[in-house]
Structure formats: structure tokens, C-alpha cells
C-alpha atoms as a PDB file:
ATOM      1  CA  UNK A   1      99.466  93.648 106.934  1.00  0.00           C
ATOM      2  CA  UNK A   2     101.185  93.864 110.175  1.00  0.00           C
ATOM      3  CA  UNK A   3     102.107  90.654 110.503  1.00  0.00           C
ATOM      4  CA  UNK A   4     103.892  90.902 107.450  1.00  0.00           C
ATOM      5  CA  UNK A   5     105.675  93.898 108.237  1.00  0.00           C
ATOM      6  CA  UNK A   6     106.733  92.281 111.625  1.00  0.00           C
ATOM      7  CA  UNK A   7     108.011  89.018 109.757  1.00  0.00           C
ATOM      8  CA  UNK A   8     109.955  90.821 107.172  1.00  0.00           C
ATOM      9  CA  UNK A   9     111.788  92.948 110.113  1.00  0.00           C
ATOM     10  CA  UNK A  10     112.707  89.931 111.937  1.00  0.00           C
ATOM     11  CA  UNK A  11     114.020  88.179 108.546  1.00  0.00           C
ATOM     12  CA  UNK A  12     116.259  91.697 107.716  1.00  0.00           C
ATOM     13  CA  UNK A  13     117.382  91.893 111.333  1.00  0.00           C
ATOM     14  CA  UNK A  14     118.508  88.199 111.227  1.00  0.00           C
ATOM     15  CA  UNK A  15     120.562  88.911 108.840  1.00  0.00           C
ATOM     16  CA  UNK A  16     121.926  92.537 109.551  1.00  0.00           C
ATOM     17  CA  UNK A  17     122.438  91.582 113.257  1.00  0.00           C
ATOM     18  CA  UNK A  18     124.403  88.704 112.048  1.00  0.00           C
ATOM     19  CA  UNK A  19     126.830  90.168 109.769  1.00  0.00           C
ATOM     20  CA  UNK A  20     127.374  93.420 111.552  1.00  0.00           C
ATOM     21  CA  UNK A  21     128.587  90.849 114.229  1.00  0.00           C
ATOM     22  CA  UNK A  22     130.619  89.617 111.985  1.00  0.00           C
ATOM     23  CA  UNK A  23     132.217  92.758 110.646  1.00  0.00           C
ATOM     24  CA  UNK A  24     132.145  95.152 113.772  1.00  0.00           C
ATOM     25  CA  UNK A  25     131.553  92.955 116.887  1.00  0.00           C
ATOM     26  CA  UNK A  26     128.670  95.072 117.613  1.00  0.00           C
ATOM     27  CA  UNK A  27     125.017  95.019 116.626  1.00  0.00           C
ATOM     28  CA  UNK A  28     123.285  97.303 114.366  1.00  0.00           C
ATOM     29  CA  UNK A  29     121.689 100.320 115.594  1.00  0.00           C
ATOM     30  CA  UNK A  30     118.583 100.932 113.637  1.00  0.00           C
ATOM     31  CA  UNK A  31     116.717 104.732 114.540  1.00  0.00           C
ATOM     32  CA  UNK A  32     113.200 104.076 115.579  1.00  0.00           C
ATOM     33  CA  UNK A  33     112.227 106.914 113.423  1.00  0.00           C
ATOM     34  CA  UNK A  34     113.707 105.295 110.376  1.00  0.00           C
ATOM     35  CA  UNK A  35     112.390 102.044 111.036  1.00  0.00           C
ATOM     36  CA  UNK A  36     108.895 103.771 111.565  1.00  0.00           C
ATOM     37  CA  UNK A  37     109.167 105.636 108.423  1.00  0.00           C
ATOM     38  CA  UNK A  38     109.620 102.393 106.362  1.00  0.00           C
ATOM     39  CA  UNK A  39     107.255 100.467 108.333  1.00  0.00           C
ATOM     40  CA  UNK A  40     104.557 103.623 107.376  1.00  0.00           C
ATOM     41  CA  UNK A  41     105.897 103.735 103.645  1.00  0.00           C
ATOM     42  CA  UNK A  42     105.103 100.044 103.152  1.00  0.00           C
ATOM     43  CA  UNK A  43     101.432 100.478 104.945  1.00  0.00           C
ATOM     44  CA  UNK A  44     100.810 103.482 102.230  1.00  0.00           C
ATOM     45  CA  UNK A  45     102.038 101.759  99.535  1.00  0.00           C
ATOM     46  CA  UNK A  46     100.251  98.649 100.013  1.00  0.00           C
ATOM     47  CA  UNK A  47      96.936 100.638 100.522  1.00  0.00           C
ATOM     48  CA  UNK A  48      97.474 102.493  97.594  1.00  0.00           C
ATOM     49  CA  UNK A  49      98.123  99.351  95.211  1.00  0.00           C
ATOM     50  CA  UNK A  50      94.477  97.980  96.418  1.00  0.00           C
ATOM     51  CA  UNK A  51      92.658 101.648  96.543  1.00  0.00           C
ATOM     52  CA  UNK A  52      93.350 102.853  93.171  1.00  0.00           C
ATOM     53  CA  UNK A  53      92.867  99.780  90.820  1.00  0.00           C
ATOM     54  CA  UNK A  54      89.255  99.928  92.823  1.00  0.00           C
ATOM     55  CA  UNK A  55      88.671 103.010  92.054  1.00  0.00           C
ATOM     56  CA  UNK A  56      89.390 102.962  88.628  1.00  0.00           C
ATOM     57  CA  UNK A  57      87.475 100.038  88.137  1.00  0.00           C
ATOM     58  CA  UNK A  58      84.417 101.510  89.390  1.00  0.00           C
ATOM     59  CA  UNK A  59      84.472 104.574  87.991  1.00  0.00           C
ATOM     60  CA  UNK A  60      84.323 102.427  84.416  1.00  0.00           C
ATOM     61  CA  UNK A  61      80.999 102.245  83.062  1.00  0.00           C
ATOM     62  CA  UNK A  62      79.391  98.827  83.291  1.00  0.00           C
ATOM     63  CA  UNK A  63      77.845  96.395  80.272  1.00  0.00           C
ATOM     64  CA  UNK A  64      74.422  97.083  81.094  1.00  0.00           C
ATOM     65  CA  UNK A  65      74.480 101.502  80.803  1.00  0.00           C
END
């Protein structure tokens, strides 16, 4: 999951760094705390879309009892 984290940072800051160049003549500044915040958002959400189809699929009673 990291690795995709990392690649789609590097693909937004391609792009941001590039047109903020464009508009400002500066780069962007990005607060680590903000970028850590959606970096831990993403984790959580991606845990949560495999934990709790799993969980409700074994809580269902099976064929056999």
C-alpha cells in the first residue's frame, strides 16, 4: 500500500510543481502535517474497504449449519 501512496504523490506533485511554476514562479509548499493526514486517511480507508466486507462475510452463516 505504500508504494502506492508514494507513486500517487509523485504523479500529484508532477503536476502541482509544474503548474504552480507556471502561475507563481515558485513551487508549492505542501505542510507535512497535511500531507501526513492524507497519506493516513488513504491507509484507513483502504483497510477499512478489505476489513469490513470480511467481517460481514463471516459473520453469515454457512450452507452446511
Amino acid at each position: 500500500m505504500g508504494f502506492r501512496i508514494t507513486l500517487g504523490t509523485a504523479i500529484a506533485l508532477a503536476t502541482l510543481v509544474a503548474m504552480m511554476k507556471g502561475l507563481t514562479g515558485r513551487g508549492p509548499y505542501v505542510p507535512p502535517l497535511l500531507c501526513g493526514s492524507f497519506a493516513g486517511a488513504v491507509v484507513m480507508l483502504g483497510l477499512m474497504a478489505v476489513t469490513v466486507p470480511a467481517r460481514a462475510a463471516l459473520r453469515r452463516e454457512t450452507l452446511e449449519g
